[in-house]
N, C-alpha and C. Protein backbone atom coordinates (compact mmCIF):
# COMPACT_ATOMS: atom_id res chain seq x y z
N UNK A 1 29.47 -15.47 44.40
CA UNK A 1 28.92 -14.14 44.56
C UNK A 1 28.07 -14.16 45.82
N UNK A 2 28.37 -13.30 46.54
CA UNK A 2 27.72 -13.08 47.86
C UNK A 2 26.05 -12.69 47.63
N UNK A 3 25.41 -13.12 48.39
CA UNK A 3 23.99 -13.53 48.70
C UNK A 3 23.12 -12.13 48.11
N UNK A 4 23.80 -11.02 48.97
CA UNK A 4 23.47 -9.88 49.13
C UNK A 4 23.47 -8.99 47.53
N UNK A 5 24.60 -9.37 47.32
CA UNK A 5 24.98 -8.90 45.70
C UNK A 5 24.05 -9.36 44.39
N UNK A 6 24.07 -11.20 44.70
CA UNK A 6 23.04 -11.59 43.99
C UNK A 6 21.19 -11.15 44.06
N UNK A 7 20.68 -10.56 45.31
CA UNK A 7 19.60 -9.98 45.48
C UNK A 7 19.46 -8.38 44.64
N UNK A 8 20.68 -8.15 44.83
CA UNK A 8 21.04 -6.34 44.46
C UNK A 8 20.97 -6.11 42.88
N UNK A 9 21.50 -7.84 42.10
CA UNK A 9 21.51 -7.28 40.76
C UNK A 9 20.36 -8.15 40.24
N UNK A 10 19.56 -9.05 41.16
CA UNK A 10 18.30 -9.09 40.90
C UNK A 10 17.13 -8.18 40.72
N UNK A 11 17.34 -7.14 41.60
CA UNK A 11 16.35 -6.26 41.98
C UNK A 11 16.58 -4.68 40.56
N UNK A 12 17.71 -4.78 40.64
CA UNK A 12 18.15 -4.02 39.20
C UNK A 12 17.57 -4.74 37.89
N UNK A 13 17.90 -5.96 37.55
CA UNK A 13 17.02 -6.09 36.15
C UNK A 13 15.84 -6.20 36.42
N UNK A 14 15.11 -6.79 37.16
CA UNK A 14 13.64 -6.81 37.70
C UNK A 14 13.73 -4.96 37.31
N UNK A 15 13.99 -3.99 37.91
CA UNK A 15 13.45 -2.63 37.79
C UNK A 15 13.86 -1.85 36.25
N UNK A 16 15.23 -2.30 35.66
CA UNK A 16 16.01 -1.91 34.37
C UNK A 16 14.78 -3.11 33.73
N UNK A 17 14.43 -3.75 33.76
CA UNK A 17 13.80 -4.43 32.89
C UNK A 17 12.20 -3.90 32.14
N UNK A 18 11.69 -2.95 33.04
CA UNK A 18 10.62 -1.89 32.60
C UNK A 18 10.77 -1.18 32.09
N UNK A 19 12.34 -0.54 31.87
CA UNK A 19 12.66 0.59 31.18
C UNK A 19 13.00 0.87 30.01
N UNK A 20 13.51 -0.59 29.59
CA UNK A 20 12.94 -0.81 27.71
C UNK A 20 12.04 -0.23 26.97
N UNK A 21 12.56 0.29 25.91
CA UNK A 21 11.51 1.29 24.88
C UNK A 21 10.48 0.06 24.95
N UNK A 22 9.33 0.47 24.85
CA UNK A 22 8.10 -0.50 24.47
C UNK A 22 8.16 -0.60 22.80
N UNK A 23 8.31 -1.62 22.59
CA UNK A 23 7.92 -2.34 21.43
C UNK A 23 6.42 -2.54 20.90
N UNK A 24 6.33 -2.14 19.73
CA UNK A 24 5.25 -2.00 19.01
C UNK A 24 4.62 -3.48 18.75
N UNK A 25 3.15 -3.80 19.37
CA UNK A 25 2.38 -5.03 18.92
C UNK A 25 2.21 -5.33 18.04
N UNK A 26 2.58 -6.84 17.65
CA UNK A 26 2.78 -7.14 16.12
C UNK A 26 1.43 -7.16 15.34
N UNK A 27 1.07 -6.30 14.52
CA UNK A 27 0.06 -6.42 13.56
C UNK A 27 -0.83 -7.63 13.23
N UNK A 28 -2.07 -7.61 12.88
CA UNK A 28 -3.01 -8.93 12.94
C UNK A 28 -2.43 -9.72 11.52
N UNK A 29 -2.34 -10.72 11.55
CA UNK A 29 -1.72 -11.92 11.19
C UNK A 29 -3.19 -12.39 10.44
N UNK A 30 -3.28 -12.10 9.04
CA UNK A 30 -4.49 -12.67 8.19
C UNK A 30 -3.92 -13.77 7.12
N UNK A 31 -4.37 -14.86 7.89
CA UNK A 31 -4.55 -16.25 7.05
C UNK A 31 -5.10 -15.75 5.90
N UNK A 32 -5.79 -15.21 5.66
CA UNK A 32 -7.01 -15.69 4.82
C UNK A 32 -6.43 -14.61 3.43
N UNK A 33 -5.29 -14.20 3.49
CA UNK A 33 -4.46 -13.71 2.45
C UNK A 33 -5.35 -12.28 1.58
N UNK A 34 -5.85 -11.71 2.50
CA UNK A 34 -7.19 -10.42 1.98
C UNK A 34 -6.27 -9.40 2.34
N UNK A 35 -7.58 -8.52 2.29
CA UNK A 35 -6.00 -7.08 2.64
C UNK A 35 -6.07 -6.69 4.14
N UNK A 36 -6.31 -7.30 5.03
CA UNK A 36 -6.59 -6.87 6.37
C UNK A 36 -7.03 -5.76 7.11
N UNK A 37 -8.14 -5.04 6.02
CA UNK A 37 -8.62 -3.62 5.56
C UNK A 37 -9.75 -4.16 6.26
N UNK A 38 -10.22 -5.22 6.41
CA UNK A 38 -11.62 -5.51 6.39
C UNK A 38 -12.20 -6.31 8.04
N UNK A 39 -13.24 -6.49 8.48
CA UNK A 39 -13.45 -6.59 9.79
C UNK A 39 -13.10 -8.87 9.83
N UNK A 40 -12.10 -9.28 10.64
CA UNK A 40 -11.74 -10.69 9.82
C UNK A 40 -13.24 -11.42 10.08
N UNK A 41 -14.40 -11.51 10.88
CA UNK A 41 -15.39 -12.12 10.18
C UNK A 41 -15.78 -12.43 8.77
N UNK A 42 -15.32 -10.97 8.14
CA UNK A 42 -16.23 -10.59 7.16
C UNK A 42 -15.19 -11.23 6.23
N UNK A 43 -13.90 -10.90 6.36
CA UNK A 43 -12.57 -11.70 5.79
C UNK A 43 -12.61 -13.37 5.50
N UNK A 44 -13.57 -14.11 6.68
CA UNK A 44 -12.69 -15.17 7.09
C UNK A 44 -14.85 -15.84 5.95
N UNK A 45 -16.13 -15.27 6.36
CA UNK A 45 -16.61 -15.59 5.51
C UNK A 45 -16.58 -15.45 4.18
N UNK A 46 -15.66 -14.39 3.59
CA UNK A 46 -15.56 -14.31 2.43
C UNK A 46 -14.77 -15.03 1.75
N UNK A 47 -13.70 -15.44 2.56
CA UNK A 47 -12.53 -16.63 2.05
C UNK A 47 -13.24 -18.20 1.90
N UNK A 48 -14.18 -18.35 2.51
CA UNK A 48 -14.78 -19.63 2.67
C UNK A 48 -15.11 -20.08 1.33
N UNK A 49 -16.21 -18.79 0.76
CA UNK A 49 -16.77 -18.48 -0.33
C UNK A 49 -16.19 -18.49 -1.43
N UNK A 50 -14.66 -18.25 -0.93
CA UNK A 50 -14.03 -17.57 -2.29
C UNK A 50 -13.59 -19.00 -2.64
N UNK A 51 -13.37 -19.83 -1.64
CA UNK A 51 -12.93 -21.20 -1.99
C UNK A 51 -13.63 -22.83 -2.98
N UNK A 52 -14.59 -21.74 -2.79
CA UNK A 52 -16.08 -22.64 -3.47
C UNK A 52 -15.83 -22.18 -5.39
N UNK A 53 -14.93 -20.98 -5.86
CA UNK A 53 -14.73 -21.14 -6.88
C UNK A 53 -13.55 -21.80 -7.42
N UNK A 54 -12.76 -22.22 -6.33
CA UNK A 54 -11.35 -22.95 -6.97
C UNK A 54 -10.63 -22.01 -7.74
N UNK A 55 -9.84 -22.96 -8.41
CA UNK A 55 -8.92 -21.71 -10.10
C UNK A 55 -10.19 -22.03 -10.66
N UNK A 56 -11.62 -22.50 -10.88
CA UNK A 56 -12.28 -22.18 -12.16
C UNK A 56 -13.01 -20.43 -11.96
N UNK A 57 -13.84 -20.43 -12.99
CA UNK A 57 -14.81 -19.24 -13.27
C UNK A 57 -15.87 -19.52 -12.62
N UNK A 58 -16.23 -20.91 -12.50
CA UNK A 58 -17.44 -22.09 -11.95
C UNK A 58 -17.73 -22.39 -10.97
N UNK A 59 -18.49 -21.83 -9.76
CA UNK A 59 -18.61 -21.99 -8.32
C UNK A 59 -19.40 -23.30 -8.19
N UNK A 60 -18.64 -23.72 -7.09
CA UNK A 60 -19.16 -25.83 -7.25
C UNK A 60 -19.99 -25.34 -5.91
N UNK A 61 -20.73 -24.63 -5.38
CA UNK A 61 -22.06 -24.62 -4.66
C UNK A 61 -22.36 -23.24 -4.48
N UNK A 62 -23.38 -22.57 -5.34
CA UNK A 62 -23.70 -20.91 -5.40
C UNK A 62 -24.55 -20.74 -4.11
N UNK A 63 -25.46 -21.68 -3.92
CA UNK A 63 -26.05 -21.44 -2.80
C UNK A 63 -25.15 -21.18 -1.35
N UNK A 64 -24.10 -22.09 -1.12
CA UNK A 64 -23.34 -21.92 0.06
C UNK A 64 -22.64 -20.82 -0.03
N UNK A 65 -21.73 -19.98 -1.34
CA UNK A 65 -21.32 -18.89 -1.69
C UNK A 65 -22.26 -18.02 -1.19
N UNK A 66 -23.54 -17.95 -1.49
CA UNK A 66 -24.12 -16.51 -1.14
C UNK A 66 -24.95 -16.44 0.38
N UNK A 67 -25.04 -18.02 1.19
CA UNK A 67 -24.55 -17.79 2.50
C UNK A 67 -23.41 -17.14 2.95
N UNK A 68 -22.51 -17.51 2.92
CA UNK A 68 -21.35 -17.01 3.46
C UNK A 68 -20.93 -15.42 2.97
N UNK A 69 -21.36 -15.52 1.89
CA UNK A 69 -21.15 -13.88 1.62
C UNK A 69 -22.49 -12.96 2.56
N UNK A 70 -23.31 -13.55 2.32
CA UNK A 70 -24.38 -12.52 3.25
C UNK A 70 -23.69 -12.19 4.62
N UNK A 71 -23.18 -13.33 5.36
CA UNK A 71 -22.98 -13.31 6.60
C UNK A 71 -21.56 -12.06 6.54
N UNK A 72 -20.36 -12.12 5.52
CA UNK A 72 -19.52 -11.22 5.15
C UNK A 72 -20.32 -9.64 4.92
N UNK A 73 -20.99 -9.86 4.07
CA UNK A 73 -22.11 -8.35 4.32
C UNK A 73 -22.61 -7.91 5.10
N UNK A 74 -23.02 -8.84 6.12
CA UNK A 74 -23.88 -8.22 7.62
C UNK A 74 -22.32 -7.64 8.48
N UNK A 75 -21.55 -8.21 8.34
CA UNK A 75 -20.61 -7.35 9.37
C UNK A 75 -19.63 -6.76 8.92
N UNK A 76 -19.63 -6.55 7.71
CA UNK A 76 -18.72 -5.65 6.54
C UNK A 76 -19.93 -5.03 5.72
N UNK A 77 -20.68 -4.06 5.86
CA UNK A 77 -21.47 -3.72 4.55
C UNK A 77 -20.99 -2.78 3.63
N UNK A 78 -19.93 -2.87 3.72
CA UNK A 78 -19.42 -2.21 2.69
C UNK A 78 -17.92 -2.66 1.83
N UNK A 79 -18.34 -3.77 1.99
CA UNK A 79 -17.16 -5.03 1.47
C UNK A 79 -17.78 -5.24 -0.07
N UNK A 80 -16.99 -4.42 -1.00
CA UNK A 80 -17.20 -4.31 -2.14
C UNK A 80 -16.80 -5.68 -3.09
N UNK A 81 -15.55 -6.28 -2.58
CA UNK A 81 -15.32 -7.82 -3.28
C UNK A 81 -16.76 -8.90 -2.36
N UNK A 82 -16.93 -8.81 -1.52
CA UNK A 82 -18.18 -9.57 -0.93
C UNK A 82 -19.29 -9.28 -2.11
N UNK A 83 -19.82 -8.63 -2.35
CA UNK A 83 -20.83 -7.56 -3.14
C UNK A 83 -20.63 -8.62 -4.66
N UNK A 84 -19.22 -7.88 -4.81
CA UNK A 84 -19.20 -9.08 -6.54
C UNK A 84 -19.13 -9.87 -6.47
N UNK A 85 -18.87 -11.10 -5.68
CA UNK A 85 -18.75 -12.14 -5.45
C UNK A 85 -19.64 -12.68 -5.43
N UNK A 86 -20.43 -12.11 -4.35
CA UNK A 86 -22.09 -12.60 -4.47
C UNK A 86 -22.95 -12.28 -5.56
N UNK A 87 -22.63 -11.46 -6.13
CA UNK A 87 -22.83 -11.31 -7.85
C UNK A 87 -22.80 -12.11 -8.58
N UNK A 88 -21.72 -12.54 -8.50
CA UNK A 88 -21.11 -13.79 -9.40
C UNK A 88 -22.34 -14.93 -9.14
N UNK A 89 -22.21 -15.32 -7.78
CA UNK A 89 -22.88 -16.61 -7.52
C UNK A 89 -24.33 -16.30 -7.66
N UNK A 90 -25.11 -15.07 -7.66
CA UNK A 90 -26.45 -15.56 -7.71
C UNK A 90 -26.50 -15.44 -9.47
N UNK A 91 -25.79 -14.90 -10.26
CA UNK A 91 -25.37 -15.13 -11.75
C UNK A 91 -25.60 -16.30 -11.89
N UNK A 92 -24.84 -17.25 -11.48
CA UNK A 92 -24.82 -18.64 -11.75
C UNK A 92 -26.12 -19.73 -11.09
N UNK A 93 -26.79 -19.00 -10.24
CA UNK A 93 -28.01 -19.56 -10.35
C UNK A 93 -29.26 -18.92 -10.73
N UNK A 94 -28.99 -18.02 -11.77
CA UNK A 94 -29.49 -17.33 -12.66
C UNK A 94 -30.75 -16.49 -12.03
N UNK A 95 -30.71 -15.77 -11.09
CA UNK A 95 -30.83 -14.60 -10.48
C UNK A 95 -30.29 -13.38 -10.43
N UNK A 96 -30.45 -13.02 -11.79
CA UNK A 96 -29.94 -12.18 -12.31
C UNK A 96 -30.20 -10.43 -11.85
N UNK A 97 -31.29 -10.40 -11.68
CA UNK A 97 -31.84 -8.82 -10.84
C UNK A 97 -30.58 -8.41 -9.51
N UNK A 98 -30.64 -9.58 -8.78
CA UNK A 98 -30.06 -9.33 -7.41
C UNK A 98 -28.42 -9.44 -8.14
N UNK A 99 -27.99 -10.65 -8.95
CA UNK A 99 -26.76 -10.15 -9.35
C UNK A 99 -26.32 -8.51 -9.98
N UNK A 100 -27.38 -8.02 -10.71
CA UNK A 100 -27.11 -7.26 -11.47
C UNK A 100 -27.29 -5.54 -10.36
N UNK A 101 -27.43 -6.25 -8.99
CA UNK A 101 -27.56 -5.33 -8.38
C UNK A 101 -26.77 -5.13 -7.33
N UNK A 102 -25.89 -6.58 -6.86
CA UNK A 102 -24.88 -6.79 -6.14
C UNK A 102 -23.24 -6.30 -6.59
N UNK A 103 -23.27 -6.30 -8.60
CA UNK A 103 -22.21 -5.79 -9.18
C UNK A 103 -22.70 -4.24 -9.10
N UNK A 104 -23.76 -3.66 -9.15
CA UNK A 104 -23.95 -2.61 -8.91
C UNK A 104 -23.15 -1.71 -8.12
N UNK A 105 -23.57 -2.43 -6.62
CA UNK A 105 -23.61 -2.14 -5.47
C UNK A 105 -21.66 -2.12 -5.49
N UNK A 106 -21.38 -2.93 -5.82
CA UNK A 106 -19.93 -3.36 -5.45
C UNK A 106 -18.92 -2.11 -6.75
N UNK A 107 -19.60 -1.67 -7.52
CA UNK A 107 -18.61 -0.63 -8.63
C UNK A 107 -19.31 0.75 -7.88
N UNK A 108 -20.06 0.90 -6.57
CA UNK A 108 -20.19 1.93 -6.28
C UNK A 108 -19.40 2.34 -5.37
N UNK A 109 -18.95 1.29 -4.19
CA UNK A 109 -18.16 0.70 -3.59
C UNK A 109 -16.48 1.02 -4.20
N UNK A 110 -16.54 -0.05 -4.55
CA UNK A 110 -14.99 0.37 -5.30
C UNK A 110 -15.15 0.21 -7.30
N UNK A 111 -15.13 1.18 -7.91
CA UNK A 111 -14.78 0.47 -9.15
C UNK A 111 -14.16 -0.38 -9.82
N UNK A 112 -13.95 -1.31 -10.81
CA UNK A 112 -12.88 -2.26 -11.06
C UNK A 112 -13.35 -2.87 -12.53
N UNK A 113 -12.11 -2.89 -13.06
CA UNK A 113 -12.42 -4.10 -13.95
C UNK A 113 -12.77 -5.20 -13.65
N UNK A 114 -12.56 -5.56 -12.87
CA UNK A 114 -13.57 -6.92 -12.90
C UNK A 114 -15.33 -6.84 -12.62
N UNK A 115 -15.70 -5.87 -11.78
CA UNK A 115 -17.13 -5.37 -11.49
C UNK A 115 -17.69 -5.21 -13.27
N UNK A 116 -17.10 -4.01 -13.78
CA UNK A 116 -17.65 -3.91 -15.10
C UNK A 116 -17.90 -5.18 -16.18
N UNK A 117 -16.96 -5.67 -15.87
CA UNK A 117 -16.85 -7.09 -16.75
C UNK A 117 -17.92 -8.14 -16.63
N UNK A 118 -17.84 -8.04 -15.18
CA UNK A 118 -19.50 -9.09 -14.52
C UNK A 118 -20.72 -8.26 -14.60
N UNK A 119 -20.45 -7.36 -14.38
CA UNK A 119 -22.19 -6.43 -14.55
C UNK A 119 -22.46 -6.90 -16.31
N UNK A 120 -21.43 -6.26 -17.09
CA UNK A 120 -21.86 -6.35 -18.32
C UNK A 120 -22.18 -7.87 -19.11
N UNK A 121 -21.45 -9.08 -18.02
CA UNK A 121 -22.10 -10.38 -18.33
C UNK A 121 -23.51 -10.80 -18.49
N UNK A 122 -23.86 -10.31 -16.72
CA UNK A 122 -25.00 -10.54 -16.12
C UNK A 122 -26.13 -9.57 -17.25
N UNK A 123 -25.36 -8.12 -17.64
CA UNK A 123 -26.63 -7.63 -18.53
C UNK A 123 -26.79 -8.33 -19.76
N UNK A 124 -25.66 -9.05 -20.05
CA UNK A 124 -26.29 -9.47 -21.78
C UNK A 124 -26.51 -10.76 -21.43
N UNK A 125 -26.65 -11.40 -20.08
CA UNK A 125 -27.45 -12.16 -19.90
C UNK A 125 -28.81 -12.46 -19.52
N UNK A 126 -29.62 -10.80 -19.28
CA UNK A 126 -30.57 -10.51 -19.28
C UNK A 126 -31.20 -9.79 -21.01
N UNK A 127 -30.16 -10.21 -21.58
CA UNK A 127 -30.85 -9.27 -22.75
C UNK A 127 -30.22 -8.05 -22.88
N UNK A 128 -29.98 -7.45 -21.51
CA UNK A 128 -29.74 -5.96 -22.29
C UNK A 128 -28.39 -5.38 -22.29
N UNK A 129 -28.27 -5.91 -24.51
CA UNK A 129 -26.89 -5.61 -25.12
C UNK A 129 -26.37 -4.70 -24.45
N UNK A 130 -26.90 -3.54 -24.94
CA UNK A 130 -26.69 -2.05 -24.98
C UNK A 130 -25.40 -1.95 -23.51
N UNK A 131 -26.53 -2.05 -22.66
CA UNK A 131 -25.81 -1.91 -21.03
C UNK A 131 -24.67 -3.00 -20.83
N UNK A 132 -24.92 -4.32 -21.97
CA UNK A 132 -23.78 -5.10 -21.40
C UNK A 132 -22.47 -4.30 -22.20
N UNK A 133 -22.85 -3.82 -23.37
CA UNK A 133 -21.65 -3.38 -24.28
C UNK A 133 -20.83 -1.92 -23.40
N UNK A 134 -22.03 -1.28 -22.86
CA UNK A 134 -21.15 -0.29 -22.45
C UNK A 134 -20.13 -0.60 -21.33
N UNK A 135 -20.76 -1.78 -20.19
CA UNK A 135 -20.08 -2.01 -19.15
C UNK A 135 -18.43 -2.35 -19.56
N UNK A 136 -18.94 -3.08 -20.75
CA UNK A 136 -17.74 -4.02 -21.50
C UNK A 136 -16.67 -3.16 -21.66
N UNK A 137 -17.23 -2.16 -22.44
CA UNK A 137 -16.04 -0.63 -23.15
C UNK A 137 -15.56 -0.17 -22.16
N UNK A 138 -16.48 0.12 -20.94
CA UNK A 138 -15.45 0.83 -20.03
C UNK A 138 -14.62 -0.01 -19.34
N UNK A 139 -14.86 -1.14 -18.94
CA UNK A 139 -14.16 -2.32 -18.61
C UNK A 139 -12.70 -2.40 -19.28
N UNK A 140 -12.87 -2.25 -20.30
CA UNK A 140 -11.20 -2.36 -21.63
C UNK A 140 -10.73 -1.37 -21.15
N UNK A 141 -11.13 0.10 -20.92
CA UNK A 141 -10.95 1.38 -20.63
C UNK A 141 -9.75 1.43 -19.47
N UNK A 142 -10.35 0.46 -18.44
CA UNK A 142 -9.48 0.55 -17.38
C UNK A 142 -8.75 -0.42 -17.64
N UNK A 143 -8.35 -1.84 -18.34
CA UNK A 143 -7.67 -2.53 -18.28
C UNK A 143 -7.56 -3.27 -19.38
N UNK A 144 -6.76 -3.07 -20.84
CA UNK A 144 -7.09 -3.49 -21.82
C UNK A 144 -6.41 -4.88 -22.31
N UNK A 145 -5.98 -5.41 -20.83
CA UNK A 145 -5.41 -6.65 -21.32
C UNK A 145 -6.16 -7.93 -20.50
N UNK A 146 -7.65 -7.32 -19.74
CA UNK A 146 -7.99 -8.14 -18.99
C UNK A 146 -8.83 -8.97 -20.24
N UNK A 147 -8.16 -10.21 -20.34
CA UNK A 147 -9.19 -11.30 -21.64
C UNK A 147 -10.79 -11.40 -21.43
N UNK A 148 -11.12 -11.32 -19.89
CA UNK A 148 -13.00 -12.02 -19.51
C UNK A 148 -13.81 -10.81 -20.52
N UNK A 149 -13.00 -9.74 -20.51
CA UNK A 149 -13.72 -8.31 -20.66
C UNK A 149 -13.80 -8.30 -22.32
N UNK A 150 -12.60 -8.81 -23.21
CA UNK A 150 -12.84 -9.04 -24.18
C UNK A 150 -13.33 -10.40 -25.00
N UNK A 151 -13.59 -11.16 -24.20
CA UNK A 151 -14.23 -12.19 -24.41
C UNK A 151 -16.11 -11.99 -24.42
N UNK A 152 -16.27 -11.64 -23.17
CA UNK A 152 -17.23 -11.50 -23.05
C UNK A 152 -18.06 -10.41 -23.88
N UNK A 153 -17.35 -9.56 -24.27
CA UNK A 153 -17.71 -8.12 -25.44
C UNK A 153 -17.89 -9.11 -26.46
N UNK A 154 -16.87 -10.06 -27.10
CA UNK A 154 -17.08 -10.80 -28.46
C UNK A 154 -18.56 -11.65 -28.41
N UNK A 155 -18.69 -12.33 -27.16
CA UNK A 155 -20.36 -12.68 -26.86
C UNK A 155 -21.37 -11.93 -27.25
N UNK A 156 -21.45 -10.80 -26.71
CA UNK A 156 -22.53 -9.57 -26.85
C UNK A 156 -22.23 -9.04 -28.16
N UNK A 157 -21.38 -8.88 -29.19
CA UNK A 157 -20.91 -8.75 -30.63
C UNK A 157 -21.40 -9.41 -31.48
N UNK A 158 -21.82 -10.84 -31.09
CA UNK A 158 -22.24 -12.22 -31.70
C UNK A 158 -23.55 -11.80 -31.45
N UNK A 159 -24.08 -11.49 -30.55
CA UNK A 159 -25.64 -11.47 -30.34
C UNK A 159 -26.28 -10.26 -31.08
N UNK A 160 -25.15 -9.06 -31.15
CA UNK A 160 -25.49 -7.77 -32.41
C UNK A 160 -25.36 -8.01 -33.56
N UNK A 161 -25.03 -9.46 -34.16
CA UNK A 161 -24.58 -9.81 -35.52
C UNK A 161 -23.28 -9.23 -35.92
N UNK A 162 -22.43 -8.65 -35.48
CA UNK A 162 -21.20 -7.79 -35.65
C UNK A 162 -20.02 -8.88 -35.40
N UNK A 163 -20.26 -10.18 -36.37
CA UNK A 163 -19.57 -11.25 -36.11
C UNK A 163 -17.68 -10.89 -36.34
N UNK A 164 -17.80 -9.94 -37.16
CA UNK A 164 -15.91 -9.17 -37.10
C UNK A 164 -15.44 -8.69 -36.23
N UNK A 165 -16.45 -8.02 -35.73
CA UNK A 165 -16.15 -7.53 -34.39
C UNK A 165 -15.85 -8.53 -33.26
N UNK A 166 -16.90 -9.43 -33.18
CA UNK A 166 -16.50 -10.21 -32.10
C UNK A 166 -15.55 -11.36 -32.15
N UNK A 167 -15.38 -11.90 -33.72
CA UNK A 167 -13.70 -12.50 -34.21
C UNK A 167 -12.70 -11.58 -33.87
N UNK A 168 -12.93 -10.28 -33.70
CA UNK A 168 -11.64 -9.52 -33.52
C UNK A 168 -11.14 -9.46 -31.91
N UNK A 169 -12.41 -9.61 -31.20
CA UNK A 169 -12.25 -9.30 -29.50
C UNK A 169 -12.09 -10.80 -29.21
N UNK A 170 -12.46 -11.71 -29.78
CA UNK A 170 -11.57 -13.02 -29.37
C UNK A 170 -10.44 -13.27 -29.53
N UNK A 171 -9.69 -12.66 -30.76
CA UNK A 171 -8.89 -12.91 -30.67
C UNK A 171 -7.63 -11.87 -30.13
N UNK A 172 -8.44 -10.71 -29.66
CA UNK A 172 -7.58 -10.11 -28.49
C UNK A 172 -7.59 -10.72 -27.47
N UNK A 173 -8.99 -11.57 -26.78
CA UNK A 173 -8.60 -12.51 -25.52
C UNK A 173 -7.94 -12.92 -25.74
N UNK A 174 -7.25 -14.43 -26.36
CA UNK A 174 -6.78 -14.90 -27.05
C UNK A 174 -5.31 -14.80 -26.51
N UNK A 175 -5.37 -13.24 -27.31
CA UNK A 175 -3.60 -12.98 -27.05
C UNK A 175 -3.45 -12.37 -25.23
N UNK A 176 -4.80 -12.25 -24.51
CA UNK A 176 -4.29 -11.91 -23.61
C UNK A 176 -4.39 -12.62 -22.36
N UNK A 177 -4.58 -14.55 -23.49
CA UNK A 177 -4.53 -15.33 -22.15
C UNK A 177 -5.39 -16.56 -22.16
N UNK A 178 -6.78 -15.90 -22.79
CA UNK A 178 -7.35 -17.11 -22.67
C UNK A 178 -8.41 -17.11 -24.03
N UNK A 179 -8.16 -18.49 -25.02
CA UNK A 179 -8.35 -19.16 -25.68
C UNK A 179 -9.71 -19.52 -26.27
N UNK A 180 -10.60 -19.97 -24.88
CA UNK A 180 -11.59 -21.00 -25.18
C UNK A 180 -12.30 -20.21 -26.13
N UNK A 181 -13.23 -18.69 -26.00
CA UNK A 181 -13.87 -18.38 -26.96
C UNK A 181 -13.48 -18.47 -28.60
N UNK A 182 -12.21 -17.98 -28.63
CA UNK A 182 -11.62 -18.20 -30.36
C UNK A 182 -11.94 -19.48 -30.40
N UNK A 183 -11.44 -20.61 -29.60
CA UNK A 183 -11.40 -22.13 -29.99
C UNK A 183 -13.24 -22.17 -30.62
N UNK A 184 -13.31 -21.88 -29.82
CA UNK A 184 -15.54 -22.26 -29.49
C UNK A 184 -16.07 -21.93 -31.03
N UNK A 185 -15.54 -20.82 -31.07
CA UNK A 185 -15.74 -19.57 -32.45
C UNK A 185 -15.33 -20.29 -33.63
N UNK A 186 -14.08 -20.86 -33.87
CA UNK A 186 -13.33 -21.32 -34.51
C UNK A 186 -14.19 -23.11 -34.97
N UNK A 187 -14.31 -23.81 -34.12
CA UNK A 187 -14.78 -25.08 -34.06
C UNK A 187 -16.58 -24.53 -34.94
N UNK A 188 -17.30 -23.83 -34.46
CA UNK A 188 -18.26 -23.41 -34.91
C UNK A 188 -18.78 -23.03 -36.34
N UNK A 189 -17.43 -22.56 -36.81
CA UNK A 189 -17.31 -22.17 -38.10
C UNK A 189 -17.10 -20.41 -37.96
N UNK A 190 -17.31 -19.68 -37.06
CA UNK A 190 -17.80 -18.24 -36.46
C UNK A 190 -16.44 -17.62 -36.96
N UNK A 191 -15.58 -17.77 -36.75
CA UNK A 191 -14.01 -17.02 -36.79
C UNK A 191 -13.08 -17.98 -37.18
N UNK A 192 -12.02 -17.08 -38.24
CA UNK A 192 -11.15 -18.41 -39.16
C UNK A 192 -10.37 -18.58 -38.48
């Protein structure tokens, strides 16, 4: 192919080569498996955090959890799983006011069964049945197969003396997953 020709159909894709529909930039790519709703600081401290509970219920360092969640709150303040999360963990180092104000904060945010379920922990872990029972009811309300919600109601049942009642909500956890309270209940003498 002559010199001239090869310059000619150089200079054509070089210019046909701009004229391609533009293609749409591929969307942000979140490791951290969240909903990519959220600013990824606030994503990438909250995953840190979230990793400190493992598969348990049991956060193996609350203090480092509610670092990393603060830092998720300062540049997300309105990161409603940040909010319960950090709920959770100052729960577990039994700072209960600020938990009971972080699940607050986080069912104002977004509602959820799981918010209700932990608020109403944290209240009948302050004592107050009443508020833990209601959190509990509406908790079932929205999701009547979540077990923590009826587990944790059979707790606060036990503490009203309404021991049928709370043999009965164990053993709806029970069927909807998880065990340990019937077992606990059961070993105790509490539920046959």
């Amino acid at each position: 192919m002559p010199f001239v020709l090869r310059c000619l159909l150089c200079c054509t894709l070089f210019v046909l080569g701009g004229c391609a529909a533009h293609e749409a930039p591929l969307a942000p790519v979140n490791p951290m498996g969240l909903s990519g709703n959220v600013a990824p600081e606030a994503e990438k401290n909250y995953a840190l955090a979230r990793v400190l509970w493992g598969n348990s219920e049991v956060c193996s360092d609350p203090v480092q959890a509610v670092t990393y969640l603060d830092r998720a709150i300062a540049v997300q303040p309105d990161y409603a799983a940040a909010y319960q999360r950090r709920g959770l963990a100052y729960s577990e180092m039994g700072r209960y006011e600020e938990a009971f104000e972080d699940l607050t904060k986080a069912l104002r945010l977004k509602p959820g069964v799981e918010a209700y379920t932990y608020r109403g922990l944290v209240s009948m872990r302050m004592g107050n049945l009443i508020g833990a029972r209601k959190d509990l009811d509406h908790a079932l309300e929205l999701d009547s197969g979540y077990h923590r919600a009826w587990n944790f109601r059979a707790a606060v049942r036990l503490q009203q003396d309404d021991t049928a009642g709370a043999c009965a909500d164990f053993a709806k956890g029970c069927s909807k997953g998880d065990c340990t309270g019937m077992e606990s209940a059961r070993e105790s003498g509490i539920c046959k």
